[in-house]
C-alpha atoms as a PDB file:
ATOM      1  CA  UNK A   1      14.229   8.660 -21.387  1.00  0.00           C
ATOM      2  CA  UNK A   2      11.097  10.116 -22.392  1.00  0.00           C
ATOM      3  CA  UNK A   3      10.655   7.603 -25.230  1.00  0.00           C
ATOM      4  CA  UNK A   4      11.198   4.944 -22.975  1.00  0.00           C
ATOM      5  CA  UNK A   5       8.755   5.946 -20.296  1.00  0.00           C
ATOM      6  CA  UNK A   6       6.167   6.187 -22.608  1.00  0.00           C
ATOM      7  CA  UNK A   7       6.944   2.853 -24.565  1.00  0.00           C
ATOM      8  CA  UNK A   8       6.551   1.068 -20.888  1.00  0.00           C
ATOM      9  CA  UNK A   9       2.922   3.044 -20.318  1.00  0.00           C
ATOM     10  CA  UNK A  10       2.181   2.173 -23.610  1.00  0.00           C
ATOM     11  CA  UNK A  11       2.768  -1.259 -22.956  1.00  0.00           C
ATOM     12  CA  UNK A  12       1.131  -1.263 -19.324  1.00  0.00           C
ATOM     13  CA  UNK A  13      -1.980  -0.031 -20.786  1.00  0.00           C
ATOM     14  CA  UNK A  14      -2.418  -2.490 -23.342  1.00  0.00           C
ATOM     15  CA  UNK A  15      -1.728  -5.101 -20.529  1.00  0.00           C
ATOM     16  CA  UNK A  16      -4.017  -2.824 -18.389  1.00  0.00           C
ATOM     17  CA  UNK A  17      -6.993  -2.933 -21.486  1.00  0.00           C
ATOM     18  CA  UNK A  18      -7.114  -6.846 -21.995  1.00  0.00           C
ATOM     19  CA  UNK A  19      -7.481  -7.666 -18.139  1.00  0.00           C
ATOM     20  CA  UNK A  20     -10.743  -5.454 -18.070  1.00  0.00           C
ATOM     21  CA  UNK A  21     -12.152  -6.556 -21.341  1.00  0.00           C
ATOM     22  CA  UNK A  22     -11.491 -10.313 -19.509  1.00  0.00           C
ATOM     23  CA  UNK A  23     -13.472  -9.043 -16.974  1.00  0.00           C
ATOM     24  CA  UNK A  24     -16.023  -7.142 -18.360  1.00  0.00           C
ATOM     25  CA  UNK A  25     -16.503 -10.014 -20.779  1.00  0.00           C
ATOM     26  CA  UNK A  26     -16.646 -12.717 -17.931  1.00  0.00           C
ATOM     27  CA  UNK A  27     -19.499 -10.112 -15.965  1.00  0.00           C
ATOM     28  CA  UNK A  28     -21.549 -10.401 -19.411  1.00  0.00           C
ATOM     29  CA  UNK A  29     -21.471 -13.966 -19.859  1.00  0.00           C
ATOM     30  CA  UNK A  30     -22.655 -14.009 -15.927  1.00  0.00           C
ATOM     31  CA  UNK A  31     -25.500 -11.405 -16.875  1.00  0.00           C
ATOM     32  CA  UNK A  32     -26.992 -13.674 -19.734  1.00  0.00           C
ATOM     33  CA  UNK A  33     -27.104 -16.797 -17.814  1.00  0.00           C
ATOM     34  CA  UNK A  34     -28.307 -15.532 -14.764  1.00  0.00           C
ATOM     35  CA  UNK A  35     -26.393 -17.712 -12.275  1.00  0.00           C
ATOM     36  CA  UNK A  36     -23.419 -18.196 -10.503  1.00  0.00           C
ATOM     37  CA  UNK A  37     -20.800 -19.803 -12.610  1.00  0.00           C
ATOM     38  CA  UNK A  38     -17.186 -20.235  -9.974  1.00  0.00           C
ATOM     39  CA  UNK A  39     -15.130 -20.831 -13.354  1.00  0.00           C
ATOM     40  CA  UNK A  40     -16.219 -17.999 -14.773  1.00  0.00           C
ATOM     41  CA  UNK A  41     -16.305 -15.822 -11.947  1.00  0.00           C
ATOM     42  CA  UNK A  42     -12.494 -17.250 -11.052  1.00  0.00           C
ATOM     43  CA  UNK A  43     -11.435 -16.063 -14.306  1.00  0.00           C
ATOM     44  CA  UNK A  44     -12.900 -12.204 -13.331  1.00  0.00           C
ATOM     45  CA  UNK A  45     -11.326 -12.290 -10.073  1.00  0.00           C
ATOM     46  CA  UNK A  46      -7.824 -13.073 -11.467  1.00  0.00           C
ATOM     47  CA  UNK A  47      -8.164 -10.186 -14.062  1.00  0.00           C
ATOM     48  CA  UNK A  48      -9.300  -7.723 -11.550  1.00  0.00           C
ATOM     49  CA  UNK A  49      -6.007  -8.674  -9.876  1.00  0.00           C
ATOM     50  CA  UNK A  50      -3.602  -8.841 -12.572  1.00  0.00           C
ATOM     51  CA  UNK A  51      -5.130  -5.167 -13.424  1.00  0.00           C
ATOM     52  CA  UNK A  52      -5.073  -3.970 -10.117  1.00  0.00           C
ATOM     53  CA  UNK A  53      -1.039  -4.712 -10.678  1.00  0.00           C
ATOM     54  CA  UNK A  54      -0.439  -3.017 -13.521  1.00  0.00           C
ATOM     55  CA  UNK A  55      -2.120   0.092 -11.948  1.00  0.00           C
ATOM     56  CA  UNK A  56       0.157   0.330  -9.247  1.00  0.00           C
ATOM     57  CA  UNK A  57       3.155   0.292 -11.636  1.00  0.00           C
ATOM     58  CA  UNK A  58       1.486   2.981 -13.759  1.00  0.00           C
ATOM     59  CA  UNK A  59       1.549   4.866 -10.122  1.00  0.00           C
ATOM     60  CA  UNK A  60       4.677   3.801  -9.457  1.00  0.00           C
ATOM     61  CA  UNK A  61       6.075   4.904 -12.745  1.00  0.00           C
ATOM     62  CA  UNK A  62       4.431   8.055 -11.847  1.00  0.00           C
ATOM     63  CA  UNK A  63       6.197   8.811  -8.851  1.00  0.00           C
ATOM     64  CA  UNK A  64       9.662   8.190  -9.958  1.00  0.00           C
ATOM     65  CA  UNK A  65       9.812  11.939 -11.231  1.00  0.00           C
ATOM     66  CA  UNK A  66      10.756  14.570  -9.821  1.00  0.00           C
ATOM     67  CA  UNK A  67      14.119  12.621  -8.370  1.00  0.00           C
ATOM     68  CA  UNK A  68      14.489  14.328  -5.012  1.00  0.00           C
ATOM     69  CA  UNK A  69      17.380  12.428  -3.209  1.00  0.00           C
ATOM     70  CA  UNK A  70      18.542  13.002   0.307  1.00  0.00           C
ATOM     71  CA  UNK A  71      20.386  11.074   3.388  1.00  0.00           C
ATOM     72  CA  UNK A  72      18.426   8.223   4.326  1.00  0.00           C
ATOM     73  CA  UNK A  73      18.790   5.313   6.995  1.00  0.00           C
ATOM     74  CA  UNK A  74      18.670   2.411   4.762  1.00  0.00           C
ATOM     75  CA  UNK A  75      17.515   0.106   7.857  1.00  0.00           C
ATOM     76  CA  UNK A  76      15.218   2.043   9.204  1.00  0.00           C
ATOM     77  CA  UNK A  77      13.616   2.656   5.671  1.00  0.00           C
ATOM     78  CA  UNK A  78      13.478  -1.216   5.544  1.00  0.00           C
ATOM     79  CA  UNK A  79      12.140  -2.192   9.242  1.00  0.00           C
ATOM     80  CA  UNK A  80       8.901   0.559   7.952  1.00  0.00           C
ATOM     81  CA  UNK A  81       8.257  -1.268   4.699  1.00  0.00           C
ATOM     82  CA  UNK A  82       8.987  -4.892   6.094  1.00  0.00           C
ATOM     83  CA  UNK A  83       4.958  -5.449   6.814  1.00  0.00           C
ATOM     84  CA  UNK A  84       4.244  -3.944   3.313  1.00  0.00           C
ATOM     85  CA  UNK A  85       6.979  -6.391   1.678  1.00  0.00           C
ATOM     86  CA  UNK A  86       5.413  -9.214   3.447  1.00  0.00           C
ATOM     87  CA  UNK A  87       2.119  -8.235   2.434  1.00  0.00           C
ATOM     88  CA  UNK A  88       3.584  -8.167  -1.228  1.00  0.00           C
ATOM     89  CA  UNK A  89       5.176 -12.016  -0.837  1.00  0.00           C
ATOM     90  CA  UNK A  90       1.979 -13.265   0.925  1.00  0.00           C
ATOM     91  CA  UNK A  91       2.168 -15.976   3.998  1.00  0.00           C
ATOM     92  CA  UNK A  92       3.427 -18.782   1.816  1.00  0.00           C
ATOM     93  CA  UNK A  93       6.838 -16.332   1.625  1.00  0.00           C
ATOM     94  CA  UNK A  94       9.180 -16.005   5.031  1.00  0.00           C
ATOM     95  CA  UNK A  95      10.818 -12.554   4.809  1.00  0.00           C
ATOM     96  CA  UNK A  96      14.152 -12.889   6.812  1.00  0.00           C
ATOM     97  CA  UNK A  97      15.836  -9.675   7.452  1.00  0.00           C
ATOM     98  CA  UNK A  98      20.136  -9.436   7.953  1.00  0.00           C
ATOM     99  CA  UNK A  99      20.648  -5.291   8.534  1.00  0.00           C
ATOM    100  CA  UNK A 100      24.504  -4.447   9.169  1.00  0.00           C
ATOM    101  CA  UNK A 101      24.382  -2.560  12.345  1.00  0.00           C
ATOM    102  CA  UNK A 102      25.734   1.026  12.487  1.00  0.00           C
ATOM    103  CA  UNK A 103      25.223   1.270   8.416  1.00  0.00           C
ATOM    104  CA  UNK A 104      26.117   4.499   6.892  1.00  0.00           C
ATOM    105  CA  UNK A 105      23.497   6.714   5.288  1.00  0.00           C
ATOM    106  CA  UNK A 106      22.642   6.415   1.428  1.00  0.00           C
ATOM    107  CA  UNK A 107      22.285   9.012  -0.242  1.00  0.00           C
ATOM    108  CA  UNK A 108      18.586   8.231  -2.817  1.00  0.00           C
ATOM    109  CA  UNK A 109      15.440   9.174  -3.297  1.00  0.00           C
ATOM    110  CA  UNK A 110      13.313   7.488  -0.469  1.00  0.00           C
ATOM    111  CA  UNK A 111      10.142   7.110  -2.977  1.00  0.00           C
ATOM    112  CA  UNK A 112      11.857   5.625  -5.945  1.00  0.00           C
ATOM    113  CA  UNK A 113      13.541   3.295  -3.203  1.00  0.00           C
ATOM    114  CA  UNK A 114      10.609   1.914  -2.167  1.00  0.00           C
ATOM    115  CA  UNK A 115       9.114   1.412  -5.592  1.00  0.00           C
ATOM    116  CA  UNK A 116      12.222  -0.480  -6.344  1.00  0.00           C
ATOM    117  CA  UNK A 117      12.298  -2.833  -3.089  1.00  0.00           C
ATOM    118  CA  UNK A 118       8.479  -3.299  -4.040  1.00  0.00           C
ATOM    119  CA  UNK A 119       9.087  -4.499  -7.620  1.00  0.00           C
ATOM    120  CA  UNK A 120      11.794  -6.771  -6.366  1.00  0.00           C
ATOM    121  CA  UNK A 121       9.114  -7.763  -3.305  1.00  0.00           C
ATOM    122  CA  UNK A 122       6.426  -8.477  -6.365  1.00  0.00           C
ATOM    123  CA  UNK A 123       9.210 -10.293  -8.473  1.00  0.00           C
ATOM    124  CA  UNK A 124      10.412 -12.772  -5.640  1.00  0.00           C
ATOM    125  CA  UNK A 125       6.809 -13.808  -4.978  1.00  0.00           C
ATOM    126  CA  UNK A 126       6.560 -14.435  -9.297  1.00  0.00           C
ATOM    127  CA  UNK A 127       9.356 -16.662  -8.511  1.00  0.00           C
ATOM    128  CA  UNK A 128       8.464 -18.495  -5.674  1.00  0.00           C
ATOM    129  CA  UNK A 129       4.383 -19.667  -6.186  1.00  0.00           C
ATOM    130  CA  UNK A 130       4.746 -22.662  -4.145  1.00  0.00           C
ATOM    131  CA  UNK A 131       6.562 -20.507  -1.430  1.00  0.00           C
ATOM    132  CA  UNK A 132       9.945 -20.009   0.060  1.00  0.00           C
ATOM    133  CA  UNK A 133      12.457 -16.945   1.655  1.00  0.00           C
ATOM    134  CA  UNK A 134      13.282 -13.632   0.827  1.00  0.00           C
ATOM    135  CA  UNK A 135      16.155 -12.453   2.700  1.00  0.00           C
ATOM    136  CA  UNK A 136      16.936  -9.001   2.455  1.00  0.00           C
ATOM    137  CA  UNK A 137      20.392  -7.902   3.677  1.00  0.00           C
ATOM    138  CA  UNK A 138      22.250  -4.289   4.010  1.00  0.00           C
ATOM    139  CA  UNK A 139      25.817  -4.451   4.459  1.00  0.00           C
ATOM    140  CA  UNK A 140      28.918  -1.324   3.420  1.00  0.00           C
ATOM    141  CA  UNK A 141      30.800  -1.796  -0.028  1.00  0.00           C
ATOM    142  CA  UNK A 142      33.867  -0.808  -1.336  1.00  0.00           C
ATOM    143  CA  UNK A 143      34.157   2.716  -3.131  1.00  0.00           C
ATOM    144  CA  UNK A 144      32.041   4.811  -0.488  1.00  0.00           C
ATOM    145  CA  UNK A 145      28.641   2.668  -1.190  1.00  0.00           C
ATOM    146  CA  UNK A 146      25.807   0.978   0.462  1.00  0.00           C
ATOM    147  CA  UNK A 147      24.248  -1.968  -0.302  1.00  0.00           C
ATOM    148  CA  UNK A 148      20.934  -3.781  -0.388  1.00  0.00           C
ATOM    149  CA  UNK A 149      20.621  -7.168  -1.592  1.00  0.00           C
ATOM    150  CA  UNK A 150      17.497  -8.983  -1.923  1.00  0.00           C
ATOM    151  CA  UNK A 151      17.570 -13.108  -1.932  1.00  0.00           C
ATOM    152  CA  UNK A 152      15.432 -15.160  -3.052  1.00  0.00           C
ATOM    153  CA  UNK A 153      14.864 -18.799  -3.267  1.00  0.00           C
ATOM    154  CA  UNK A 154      13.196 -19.337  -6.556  1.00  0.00           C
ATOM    155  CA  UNK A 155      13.888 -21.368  -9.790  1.00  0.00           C
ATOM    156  CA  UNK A 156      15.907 -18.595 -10.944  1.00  0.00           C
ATOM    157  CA  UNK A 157      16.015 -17.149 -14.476  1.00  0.00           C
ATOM    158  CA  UNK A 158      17.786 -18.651 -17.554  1.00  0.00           C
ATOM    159  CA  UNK A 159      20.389 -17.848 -18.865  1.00  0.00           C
ATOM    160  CA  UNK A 160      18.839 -16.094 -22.032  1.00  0.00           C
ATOM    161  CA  UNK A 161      16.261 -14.464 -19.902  1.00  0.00           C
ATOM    162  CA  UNK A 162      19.112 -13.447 -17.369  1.00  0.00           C
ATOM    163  CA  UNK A 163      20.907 -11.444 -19.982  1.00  0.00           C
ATOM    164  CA  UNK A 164      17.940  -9.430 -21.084  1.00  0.00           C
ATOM    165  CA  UNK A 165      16.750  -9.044 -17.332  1.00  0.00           C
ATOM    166  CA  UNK A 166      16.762  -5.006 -17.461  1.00  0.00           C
ATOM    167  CA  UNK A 167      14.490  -4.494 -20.737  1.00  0.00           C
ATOM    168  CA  UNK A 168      11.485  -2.593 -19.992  1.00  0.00           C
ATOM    169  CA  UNK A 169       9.461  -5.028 -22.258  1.00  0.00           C
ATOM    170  CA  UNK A 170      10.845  -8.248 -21.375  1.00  0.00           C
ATOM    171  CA  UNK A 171       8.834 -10.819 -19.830  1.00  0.00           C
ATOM    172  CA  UNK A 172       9.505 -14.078 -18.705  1.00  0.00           C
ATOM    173  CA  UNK A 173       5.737 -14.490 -17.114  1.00  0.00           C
ATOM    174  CA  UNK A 174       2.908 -16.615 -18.248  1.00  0.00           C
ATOM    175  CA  UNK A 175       0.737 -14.798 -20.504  1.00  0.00           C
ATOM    176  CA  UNK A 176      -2.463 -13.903 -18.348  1.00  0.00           C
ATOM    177  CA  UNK A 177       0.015 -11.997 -16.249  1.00  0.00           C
ATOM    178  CA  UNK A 178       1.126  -8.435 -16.589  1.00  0.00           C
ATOM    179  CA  UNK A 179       4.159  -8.007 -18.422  1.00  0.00           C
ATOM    180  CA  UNK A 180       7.566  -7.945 -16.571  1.00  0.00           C
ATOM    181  CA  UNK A 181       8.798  -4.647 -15.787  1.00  0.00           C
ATOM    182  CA  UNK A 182      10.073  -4.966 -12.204  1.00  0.00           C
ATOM    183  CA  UNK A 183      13.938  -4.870 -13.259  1.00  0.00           C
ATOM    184  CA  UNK A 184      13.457  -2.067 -15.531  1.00  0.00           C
ATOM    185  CA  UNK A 185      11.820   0.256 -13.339  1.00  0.00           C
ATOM    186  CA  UNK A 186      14.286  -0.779  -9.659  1.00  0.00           C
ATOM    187  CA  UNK A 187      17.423  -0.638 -12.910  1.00  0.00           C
ATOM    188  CA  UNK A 188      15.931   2.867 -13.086  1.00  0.00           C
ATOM    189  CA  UNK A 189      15.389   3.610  -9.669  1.00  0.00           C
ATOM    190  CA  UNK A 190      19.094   2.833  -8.507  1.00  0.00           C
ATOM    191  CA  UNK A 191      20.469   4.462 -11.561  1.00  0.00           C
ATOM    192  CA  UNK A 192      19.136   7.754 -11.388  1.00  0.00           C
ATOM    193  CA  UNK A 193      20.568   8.141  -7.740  1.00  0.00           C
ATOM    194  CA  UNK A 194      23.986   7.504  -8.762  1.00  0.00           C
ATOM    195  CA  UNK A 195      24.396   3.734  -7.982  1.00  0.00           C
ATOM    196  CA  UNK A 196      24.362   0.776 -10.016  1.00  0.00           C
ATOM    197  CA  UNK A 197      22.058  -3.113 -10.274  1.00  0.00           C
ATOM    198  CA  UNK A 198      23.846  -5.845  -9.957  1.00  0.00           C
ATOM    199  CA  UNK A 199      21.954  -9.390 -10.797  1.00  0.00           C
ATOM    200  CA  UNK A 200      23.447 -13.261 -10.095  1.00  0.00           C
ATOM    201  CA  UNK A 201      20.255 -16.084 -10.927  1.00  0.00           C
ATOM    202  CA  UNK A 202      20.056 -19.585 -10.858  1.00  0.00           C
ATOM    203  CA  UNK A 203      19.092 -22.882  -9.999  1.00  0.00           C
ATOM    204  CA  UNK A 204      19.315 -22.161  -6.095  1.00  0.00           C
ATOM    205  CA  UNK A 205      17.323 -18.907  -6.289  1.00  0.00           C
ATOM    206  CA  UNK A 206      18.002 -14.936  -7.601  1.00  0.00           C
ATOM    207  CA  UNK A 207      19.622 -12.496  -6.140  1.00  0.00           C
ATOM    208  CA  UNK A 208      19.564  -8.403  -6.962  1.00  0.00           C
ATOM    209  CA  UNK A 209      22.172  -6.289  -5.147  1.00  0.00           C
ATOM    210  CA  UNK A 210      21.604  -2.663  -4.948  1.00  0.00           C
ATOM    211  CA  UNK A 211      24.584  -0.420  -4.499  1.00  0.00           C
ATOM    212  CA  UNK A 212      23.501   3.069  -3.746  1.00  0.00           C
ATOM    213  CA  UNK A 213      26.523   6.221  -3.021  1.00  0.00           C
ATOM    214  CA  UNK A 214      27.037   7.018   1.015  1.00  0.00           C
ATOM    215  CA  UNK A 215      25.416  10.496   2.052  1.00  0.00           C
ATOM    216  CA  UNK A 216      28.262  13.026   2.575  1.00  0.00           C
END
């Protein structure tokens, strides 16, 4: 686990690198000719976001250690991070929520939760850049388990991309974008409290279904 976690910061900080030498490069070429150049000042802006990404999954990364799990109201959890989600999808996204009333407790980490319903927050709006739904459901499963599935209504993945979803270095994204970790790090999250990922994607959209064990 250790080599792993430091292949994916190894990775995120060579991602992390070439957005600010975009940036710092773009600055200089503003410096020299001394006026104000949208193109060029575009191209800074986008790296300063793109980098501003990849530093919240280095903090995210971060605060997946030490796993401290406990009882926690998966709906309630949800309702608190639903403006933050949003956020995350921007306007051109409607987030729909579906929470099964009187839901039993999971049993997780409530940090590494979050960082996982984030990810999958940050990969929906990859997937949907013209806009669309996220619907994010919670619902009982068989074999003392809760679930959370998040829906979206992308172009889905193919199938070769689909079957290599979970590995920290894949990355189906263009490449002035960071690097697609997302699945990795919510695969992580989910298995480290005891419960399991599962992943359907196509044409009509993706959907990722958390399964996390019931607090006793």
């Amino acid at each position: 686990m250790a080599r792993e976690l430091k292949q994916v910061e190894a990775a995120l900080a060579h991602d992390l690198n070439n957005f600010l030498q975009v940036i710092m490069g773009n600055i200089e070429l503003l410096r020299r000719r001394g006026e104000f150049v949208p193109e060029i000042v575009e191209a800074a802006l986008k790296a300063t976001r793109n980098a501003a990404q990849l530093a919240d999954r280095l903090v995210a990364i971060g605060r997946l250690q030490p796993h401290e799990p406990r009882s926690l109201e998966l709906n309630r959890l949800i309702g608190e991070l639903e403006q933050m989600i949003a956020r995350t999808v921007g306007d051109a996204i409607r987030v729909e929520l579906k929470l099964a009333p009187d839901l039993k407790n999971a049993f997780a980490d409530p940090h590494a939760l979050q960082v996982a319903l984030l990810e999958l927050a940050t990969n929906a709006r990859e997937a949907m850049p013209a806009g669309g739904r996220l619907a994010i459901r919670t619902a009982s499963a068989a074999g003392a388990l809760v679930m959370i599935e998040l829906a979206d209504t992308g172009g889905g993945m193919p199938p070769e991309t689909l079957a290599r979803a979970f590995e920290p270095l894949l990355s189906s994204a263009e490449g002035d974008r960071p690097a697609g970790l997302g699945l990795h790090i919510v695969e992580r999250c989910i298995r480290q409290a005891g419960g399991r990922v599962e992943l359907a994607s196509g044409a009509a959209g993706t959907s990722v279904k958390l399964y996390l064990p019931e607090a006793q």
